[in-house]
C-alpha atoms as a PDB file:
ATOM      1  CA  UNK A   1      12.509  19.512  16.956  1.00  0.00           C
ATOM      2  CA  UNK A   2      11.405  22.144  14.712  1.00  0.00           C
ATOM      3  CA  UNK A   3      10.815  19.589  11.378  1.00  0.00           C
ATOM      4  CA  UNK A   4       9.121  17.306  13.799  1.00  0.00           C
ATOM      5  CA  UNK A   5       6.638  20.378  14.805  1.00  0.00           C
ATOM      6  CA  UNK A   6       5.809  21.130  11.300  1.00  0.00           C
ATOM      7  CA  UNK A   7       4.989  17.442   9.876  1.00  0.00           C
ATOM      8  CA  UNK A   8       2.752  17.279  13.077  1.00  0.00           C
ATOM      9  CA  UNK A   9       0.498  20.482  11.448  1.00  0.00           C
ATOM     10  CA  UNK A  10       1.402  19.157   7.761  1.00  0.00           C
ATOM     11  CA  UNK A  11      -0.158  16.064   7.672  1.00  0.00           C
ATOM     12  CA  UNK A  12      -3.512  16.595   9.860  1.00  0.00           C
ATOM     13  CA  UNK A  13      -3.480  19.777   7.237  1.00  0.00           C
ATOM     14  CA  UNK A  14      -3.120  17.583   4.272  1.00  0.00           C
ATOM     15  CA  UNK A  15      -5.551  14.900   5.548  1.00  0.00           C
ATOM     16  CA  UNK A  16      -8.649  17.096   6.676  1.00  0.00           C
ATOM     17  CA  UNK A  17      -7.691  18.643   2.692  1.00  0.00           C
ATOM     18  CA  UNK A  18      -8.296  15.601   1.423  1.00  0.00           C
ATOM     19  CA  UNK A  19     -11.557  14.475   2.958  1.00  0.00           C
ATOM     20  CA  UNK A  20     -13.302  17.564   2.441  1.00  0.00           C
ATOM     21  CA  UNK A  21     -12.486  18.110  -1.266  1.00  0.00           C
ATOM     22  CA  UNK A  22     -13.589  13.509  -1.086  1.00  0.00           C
ATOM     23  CA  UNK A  23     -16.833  14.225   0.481  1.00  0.00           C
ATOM     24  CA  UNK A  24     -17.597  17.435  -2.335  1.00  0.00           C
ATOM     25  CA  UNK A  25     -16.890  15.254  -5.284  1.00  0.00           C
ATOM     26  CA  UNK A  26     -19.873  13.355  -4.701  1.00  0.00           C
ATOM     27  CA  UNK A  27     -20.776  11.565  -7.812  1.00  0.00           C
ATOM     28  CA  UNK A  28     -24.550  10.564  -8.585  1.00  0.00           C
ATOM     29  CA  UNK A  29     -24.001   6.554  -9.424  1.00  0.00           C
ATOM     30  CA  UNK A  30     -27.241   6.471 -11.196  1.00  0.00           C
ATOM     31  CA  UNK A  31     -26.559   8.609 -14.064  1.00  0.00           C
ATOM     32  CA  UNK A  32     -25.408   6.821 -17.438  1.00  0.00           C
ATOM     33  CA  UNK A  33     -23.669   9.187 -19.760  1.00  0.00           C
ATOM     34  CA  UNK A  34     -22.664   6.950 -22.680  1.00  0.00           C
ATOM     35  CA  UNK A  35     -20.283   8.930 -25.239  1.00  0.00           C
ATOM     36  CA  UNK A  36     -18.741   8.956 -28.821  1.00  0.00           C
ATOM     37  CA  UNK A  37     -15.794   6.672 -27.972  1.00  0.00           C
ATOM     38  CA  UNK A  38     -17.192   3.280 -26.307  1.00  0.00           C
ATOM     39  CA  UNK A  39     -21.088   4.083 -27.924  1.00  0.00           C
ATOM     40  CA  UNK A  40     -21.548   0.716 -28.930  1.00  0.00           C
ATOM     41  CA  UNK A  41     -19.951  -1.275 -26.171  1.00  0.00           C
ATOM     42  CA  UNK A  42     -22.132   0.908 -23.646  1.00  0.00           C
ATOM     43  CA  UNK A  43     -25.310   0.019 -25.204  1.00  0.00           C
ATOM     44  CA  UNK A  44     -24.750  -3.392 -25.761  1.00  0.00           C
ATOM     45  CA  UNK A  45     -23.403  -3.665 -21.993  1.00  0.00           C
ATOM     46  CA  UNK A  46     -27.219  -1.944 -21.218  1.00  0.00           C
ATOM     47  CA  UNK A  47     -28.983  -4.270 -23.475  1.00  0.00           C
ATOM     48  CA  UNK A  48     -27.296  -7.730 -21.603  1.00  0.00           C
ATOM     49  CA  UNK A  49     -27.438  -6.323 -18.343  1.00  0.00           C
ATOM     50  CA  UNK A  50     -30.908  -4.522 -18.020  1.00  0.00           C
ATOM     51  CA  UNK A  51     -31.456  -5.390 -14.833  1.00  0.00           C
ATOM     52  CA  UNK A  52     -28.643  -3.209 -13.406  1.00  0.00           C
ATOM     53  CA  UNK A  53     -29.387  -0.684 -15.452  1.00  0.00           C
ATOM     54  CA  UNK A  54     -33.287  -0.308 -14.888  1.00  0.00           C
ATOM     55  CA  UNK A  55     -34.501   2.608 -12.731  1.00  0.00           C
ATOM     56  CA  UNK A  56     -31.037   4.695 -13.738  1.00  0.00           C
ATOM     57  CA  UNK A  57     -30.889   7.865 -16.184  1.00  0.00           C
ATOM     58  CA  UNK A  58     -29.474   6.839 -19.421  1.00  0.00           C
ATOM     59  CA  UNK A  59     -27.688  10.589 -21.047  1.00  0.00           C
ATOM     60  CA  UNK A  60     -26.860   9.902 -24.760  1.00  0.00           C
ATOM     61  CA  UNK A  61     -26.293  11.890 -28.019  1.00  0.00           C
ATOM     62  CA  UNK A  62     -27.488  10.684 -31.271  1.00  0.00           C
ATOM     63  CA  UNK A  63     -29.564  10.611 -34.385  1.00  0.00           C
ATOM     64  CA  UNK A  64     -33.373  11.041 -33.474  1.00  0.00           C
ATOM     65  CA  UNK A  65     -35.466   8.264 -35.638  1.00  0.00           C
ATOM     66  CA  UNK A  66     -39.720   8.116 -36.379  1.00  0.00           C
ATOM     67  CA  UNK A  67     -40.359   4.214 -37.520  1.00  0.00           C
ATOM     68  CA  UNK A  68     -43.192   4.760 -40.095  1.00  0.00           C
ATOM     69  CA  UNK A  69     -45.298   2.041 -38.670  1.00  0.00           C
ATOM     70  CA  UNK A  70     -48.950   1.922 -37.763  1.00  0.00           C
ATOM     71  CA  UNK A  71     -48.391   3.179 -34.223  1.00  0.00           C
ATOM     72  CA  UNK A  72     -45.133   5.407 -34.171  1.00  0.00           C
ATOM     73  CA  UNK A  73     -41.648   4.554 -32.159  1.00  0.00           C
ATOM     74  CA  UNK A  74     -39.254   6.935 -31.462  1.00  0.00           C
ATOM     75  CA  UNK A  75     -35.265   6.605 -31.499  1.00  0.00           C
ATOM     76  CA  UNK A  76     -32.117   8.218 -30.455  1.00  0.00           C
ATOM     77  CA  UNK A  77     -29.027   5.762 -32.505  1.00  0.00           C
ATOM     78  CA  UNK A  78     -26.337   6.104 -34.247  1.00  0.00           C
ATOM     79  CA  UNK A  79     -24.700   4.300 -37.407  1.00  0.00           C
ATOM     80  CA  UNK A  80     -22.471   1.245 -36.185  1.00  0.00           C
ATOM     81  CA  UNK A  81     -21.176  -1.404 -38.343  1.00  0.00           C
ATOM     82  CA  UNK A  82     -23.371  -3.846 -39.361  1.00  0.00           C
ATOM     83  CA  UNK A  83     -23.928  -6.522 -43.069  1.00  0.00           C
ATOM     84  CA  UNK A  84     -27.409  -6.334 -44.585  1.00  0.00           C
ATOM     85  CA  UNK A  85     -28.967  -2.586 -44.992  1.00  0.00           C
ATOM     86  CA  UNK A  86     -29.994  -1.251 -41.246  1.00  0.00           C
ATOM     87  CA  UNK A  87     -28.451  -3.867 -39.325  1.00  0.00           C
ATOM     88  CA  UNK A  88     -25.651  -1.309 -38.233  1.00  0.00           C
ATOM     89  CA  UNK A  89     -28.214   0.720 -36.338  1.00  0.00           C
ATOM     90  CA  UNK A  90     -27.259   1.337 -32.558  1.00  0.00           C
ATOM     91  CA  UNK A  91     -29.219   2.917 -29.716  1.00  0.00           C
ATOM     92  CA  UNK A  92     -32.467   2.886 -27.629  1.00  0.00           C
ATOM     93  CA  UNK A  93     -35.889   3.713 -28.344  1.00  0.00           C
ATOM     94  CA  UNK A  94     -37.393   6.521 -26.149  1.00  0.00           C
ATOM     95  CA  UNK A  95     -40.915   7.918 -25.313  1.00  0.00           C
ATOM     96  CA  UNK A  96     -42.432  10.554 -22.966  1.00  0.00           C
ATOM     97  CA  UNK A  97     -44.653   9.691 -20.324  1.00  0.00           C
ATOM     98  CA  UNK A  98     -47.795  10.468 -21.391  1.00  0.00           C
ATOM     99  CA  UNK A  99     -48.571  13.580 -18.367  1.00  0.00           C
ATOM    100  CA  UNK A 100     -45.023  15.153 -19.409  1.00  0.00           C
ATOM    101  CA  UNK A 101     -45.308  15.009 -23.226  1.00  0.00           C
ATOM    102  CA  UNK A 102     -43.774  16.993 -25.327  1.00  0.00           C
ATOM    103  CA  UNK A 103     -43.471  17.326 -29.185  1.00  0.00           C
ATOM    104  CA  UNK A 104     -40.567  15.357 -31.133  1.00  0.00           C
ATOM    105  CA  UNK A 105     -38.065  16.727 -33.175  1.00  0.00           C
ATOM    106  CA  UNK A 106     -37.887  16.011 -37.341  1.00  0.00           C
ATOM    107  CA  UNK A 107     -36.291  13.102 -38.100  1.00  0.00           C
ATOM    108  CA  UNK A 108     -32.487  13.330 -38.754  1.00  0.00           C
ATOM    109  CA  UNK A 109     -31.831  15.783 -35.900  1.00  0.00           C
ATOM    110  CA  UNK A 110     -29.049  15.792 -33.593  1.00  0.00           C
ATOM    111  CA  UNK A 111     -30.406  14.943 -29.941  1.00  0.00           C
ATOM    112  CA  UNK A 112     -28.983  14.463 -26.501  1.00  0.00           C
ATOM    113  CA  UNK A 113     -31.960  12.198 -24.838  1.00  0.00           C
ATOM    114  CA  UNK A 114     -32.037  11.745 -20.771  1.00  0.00           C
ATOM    115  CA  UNK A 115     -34.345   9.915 -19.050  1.00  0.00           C
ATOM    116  CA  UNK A 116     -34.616   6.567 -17.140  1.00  0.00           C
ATOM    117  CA  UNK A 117     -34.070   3.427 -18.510  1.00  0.00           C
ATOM    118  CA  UNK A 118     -37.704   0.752 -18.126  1.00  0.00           C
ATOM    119  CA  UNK A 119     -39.075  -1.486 -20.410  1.00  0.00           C
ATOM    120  CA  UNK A 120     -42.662  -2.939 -21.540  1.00  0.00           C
ATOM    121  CA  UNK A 121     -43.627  -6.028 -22.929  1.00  0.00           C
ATOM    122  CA  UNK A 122     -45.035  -6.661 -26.200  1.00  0.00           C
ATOM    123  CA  UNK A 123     -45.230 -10.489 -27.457  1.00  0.00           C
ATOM    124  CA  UNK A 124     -43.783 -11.978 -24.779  1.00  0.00           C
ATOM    125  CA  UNK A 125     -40.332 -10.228 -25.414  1.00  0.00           C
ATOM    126  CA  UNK A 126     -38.762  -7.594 -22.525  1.00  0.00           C
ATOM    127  CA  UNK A 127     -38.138  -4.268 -24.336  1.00  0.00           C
ATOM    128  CA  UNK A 128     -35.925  -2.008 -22.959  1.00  0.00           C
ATOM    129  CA  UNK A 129     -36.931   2.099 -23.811  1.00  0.00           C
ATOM    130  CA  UNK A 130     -35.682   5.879 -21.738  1.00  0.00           C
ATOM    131  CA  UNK A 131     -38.463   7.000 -20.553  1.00  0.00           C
ATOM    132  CA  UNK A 132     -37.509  10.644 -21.384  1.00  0.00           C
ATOM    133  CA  UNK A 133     -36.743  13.969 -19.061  1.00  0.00           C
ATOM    134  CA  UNK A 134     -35.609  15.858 -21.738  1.00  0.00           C
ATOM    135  CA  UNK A 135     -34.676  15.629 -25.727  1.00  0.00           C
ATOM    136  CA  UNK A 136     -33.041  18.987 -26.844  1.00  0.00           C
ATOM    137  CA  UNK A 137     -31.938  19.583 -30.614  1.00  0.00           C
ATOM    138  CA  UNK A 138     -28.151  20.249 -30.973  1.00  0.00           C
ATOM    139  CA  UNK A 139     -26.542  22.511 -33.236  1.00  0.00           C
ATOM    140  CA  UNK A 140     -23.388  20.258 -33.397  1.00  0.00           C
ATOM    141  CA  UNK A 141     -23.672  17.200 -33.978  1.00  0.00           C
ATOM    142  CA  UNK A 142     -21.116  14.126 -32.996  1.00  0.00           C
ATOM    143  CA  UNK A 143     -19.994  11.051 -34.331  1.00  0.00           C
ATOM    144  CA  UNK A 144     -23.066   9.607 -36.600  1.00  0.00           C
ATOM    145  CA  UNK A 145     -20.675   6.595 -37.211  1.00  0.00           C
ATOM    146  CA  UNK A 146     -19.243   4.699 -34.574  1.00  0.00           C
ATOM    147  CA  UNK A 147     -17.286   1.494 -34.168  1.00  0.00           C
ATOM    148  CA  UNK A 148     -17.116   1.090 -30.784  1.00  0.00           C
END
């Protein structure tokens, strides 16, 4: 009678444990982190399916890039395998809003970008860019080359 008595305390125990400690890991779905190991496979999965990902916050680490264009574009890639010269280059471009501006870092720094992914159109193509939150310089930098 006794064992009975304690499984009937146990279990409810156990059970109202596990709900509470459920409903506290509450993850936010809409945040994006994409990291060292699967870098390339993340971004491509982005790139084909934009549509899911538009409206999240992308969170990546990489090389910051200045194209040396007329107008200037802004990048956070990394080095990925690739045939003919830059090919190998992986990663999105990124800008800040113009009302939240802030300056970029020199070229060749170690970033971790955040914002949300959108896109714009320019000559009929669909561009995908983060619309940046933050870009900090990090002292350590990560994998520069990636193959995944």
């Amino acid at each position: 009678m006794r064992k009975n008595h304690l499984f009937a305390v146990i279990i409810p125990a156990l059970v109202l444990l596990l709900c509470i400690t459920s409903c506290a890991r509450k993850e936010n779905t809409d945040i994006v982190e994409i990291g060292d190991k699967m870098f390339i496979a993340q971004v491509n999965d982005i790139y084909l399916n934009a549509d899911d990902y538009l409206g999240k916050t992308i969170k990546l680490e990489g090389v910051f890039k200045q194209s040396t264009g007329e107008e200037p574009y802004y990048f956070v890639i990394r080095y990925g395998p690739g045939c003919c010269g830059n090919d190998g280059l992986v990663g999105f471009e990124v800008a800040w809003d113009k009302e939240k501006a802030k300056p970029y870092p020199a070229d060749d720094s170690w970033v971790e970008a955040e914002g949300v992914l959108k896109y714009y159109e320019e000559q009929g193509f669909q561009l995908s860019y983060i619309d940046l939150t933050s870009l900090n310089v990090l002292a350590k930098r990560g994998a520069e080359n990636v193959t995944q």
